[in-house]
C-alpha atoms as a PDB file:
ATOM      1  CA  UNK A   1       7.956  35.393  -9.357  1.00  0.00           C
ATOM      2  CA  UNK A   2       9.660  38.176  -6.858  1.00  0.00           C
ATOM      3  CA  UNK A   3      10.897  41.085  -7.134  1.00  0.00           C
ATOM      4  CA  UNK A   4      14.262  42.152  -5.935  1.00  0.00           C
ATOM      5  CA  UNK A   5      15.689  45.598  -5.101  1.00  0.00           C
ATOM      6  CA  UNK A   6      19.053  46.723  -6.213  1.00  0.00           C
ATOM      7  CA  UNK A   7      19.381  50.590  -5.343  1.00  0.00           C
ATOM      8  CA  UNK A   8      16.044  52.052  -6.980  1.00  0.00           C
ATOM      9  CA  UNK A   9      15.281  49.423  -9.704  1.00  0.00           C
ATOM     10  CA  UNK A  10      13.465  46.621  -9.647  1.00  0.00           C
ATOM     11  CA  UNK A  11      14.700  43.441 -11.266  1.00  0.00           C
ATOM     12  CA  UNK A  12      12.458  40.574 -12.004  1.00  0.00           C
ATOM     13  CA  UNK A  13      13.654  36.944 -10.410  1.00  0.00           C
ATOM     14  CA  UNK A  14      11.847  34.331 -11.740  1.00  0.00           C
ATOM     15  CA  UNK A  15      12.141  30.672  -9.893  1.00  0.00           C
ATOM     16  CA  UNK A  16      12.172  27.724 -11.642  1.00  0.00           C
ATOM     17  CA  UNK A  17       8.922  25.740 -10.038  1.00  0.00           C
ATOM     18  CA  UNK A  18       8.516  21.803 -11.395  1.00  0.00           C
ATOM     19  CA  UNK A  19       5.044  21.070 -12.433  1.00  0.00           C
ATOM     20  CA  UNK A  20       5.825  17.285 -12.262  1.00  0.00           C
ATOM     21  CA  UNK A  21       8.727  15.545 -10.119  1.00  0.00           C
ATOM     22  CA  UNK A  22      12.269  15.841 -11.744  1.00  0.00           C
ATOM     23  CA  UNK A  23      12.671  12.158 -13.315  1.00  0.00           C
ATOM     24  CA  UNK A  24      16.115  10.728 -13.385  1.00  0.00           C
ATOM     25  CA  UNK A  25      17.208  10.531 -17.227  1.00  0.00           C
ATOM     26  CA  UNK A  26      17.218   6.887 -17.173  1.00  0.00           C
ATOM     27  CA  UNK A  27      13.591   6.486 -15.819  1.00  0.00           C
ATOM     28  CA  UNK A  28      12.645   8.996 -18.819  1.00  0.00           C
ATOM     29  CA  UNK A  29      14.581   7.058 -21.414  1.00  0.00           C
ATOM     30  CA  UNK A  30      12.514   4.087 -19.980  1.00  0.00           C
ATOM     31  CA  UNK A  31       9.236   5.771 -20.440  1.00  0.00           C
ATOM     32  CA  UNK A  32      10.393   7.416 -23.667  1.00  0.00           C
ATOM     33  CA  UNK A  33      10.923   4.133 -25.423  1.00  0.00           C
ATOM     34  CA  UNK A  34       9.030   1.490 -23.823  1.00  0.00           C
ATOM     35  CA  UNK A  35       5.813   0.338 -26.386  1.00  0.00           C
ATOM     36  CA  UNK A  36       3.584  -0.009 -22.890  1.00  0.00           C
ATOM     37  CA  UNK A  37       3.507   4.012 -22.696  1.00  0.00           C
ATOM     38  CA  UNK A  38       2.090   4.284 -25.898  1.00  0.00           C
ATOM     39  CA  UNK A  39      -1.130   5.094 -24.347  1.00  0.00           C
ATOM     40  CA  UNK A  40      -0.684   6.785 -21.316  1.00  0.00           C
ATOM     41  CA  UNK A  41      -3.973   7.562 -20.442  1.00  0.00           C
ATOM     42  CA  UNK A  42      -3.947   3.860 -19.483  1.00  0.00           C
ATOM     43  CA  UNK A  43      -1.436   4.228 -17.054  1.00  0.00           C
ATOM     44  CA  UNK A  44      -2.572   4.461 -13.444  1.00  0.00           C
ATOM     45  CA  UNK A  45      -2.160   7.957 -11.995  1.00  0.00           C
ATOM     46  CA  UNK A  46       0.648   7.894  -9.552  1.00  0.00           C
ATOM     47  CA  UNK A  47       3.065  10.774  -8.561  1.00  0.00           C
ATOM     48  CA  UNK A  48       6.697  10.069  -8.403  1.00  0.00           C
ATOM     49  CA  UNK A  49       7.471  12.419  -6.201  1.00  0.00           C
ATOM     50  CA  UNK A  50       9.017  10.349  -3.009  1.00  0.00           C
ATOM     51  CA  UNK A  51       8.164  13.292  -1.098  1.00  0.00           C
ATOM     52  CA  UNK A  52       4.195  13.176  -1.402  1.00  0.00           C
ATOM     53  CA  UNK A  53       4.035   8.656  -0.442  1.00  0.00           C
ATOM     54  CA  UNK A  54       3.707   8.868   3.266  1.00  0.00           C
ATOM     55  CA  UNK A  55       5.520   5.868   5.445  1.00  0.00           C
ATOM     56  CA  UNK A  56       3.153   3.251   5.647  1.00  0.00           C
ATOM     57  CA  UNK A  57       3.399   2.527   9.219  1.00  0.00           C
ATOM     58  CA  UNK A  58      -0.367   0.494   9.807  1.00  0.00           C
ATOM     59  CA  UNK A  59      -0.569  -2.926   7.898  1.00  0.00           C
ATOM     60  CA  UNK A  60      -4.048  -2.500   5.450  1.00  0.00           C
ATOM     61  CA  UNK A  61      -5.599  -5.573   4.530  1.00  0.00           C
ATOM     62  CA  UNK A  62      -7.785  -5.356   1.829  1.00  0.00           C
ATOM     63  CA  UNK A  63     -11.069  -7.075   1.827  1.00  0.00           C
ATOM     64  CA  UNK A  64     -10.064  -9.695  -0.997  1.00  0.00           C
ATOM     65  CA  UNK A  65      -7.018 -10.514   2.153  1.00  0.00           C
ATOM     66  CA  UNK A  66      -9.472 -10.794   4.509  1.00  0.00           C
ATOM     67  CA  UNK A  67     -11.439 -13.443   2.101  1.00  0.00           C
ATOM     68  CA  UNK A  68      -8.013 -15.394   2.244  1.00  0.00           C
ATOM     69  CA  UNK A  69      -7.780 -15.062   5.497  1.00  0.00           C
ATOM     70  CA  UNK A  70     -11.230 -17.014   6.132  1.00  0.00           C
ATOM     71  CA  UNK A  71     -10.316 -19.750   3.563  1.00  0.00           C
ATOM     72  CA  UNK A  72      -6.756 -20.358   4.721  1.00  0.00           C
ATOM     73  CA  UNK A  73      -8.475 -20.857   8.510  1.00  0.00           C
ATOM     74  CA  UNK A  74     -11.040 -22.983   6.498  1.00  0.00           C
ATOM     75  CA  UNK A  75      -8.482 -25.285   5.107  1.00  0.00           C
ATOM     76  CA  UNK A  76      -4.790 -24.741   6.983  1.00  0.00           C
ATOM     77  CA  UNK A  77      -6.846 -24.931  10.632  1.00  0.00           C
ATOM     78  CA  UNK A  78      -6.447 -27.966  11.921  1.00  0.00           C
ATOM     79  CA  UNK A  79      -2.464 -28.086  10.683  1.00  0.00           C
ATOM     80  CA  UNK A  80       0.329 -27.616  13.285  1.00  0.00           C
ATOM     81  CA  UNK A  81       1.785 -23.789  12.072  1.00  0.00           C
ATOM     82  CA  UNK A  82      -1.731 -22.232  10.248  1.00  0.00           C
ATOM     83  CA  UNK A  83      -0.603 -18.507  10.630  1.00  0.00           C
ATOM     84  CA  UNK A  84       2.674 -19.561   8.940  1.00  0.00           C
ATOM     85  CA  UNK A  85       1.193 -21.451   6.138  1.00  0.00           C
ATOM     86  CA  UNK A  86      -1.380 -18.560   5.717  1.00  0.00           C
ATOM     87  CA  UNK A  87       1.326 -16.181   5.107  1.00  0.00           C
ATOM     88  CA  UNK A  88       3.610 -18.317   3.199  1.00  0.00           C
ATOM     89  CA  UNK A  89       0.908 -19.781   0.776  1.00  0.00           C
ATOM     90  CA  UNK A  90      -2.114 -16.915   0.666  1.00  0.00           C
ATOM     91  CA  UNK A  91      -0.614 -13.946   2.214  1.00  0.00           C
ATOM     92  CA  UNK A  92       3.130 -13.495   0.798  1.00  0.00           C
ATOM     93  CA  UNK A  93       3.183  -9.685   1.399  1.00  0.00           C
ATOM     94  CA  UNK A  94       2.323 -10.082   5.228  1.00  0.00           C
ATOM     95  CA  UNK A  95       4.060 -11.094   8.631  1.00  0.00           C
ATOM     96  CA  UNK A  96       2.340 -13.689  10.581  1.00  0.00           C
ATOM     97  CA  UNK A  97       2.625 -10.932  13.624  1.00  0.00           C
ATOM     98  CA  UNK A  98       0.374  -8.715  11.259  1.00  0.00           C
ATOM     99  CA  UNK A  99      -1.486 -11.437  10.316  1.00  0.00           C
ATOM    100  CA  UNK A 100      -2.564 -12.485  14.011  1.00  0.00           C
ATOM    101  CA  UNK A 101      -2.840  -8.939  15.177  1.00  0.00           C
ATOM    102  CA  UNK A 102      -5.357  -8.159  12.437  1.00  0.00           C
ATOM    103  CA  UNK A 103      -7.432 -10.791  13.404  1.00  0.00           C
ATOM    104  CA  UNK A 104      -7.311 -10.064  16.688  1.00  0.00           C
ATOM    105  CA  UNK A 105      -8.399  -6.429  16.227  1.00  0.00           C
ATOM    106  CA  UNK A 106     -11.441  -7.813  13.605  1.00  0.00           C
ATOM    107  CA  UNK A 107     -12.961 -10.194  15.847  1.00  0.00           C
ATOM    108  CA  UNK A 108     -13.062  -7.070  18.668  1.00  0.00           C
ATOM    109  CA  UNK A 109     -16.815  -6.723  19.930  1.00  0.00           C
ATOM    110  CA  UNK A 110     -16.089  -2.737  18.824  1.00  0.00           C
ATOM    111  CA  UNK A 111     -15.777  -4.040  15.136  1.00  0.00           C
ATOM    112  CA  UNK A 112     -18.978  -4.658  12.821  1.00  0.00           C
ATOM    113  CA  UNK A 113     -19.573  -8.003  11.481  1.00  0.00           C
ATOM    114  CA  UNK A 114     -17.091  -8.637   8.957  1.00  0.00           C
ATOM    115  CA  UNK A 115     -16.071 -12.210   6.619  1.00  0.00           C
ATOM    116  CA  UNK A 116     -13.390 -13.017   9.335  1.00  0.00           C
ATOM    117  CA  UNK A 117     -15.754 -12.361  12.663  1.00  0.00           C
ATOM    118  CA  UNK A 118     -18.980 -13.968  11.204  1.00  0.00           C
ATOM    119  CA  UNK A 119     -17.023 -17.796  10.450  1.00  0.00           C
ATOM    120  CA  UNK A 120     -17.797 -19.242  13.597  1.00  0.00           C
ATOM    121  CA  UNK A 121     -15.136 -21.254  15.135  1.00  0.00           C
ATOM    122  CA  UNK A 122     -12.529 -20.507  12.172  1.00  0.00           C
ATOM    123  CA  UNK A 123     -10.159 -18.172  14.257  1.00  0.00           C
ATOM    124  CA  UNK A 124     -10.249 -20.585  17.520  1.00  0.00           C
ATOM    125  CA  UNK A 125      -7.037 -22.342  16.258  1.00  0.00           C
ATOM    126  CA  UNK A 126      -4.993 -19.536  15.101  1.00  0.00           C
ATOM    127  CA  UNK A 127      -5.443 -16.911  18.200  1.00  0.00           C
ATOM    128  CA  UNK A 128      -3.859 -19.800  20.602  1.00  0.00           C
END
């Protein structure tokens, strides 16, 4: 609230302020009516809001990736193309450019031992 001066009285200005983001109508008819919002309290908590998800502009791997990561070297090593076939068969969601760069920055004397540092030999083939 503000107040607002008009030649000696004081008028009261409210402004609207959103608790939540303003949903378009047919995202609300969706939640209205689906049966999966039955129980929201299921629901992961998750803003809508565009304006509060930052860019992503670093590649995360996760630590179940980096698992896959050691297994596809494992197996897809001794193939022809094994950063391809790691991201086309284990790693959909990444570029093989991400894919090599991460290793490269993991196997980094400045990094602790990790799954992908430790396998000795495994990231020979792919770094070349």
């Amino acid at each position: 609230m503000f107040f607002k001066s008009f030649s000696h009285q004081l008028v009261r200005c409210v402004l609207p302020v959103r608790k939540h983001p303003l949903m378009p109508p047919q995202l609300a008819w969706l939640f209205a009516t689906r049966p999966v919002f039955l129980y929201p309290e299921l629901l992961p908590h998750v803003s809508l809001d565009p304006a509060l998800h930052s860019t992503r502009s670093v590649s995360m791997f996760t630590a179940g990736e980096d698992c896959l990561i050691v297994l596809g070297l494992r197996n897809l090593g001794e193939t022809l193309q094994p950063k391809e076939m790691l991201c086309h068969y284990l790693l959909r969601a990444k570029k093989v450019s991400q894919l090599r760069d991460h290793i490269l920055e993991k196997c980094k004397p400045t990094h602790a031992n990790n799954v992908i540092k430790v396998e000795p030999g495994s990231t020979n083939s792919i770094l070349k």
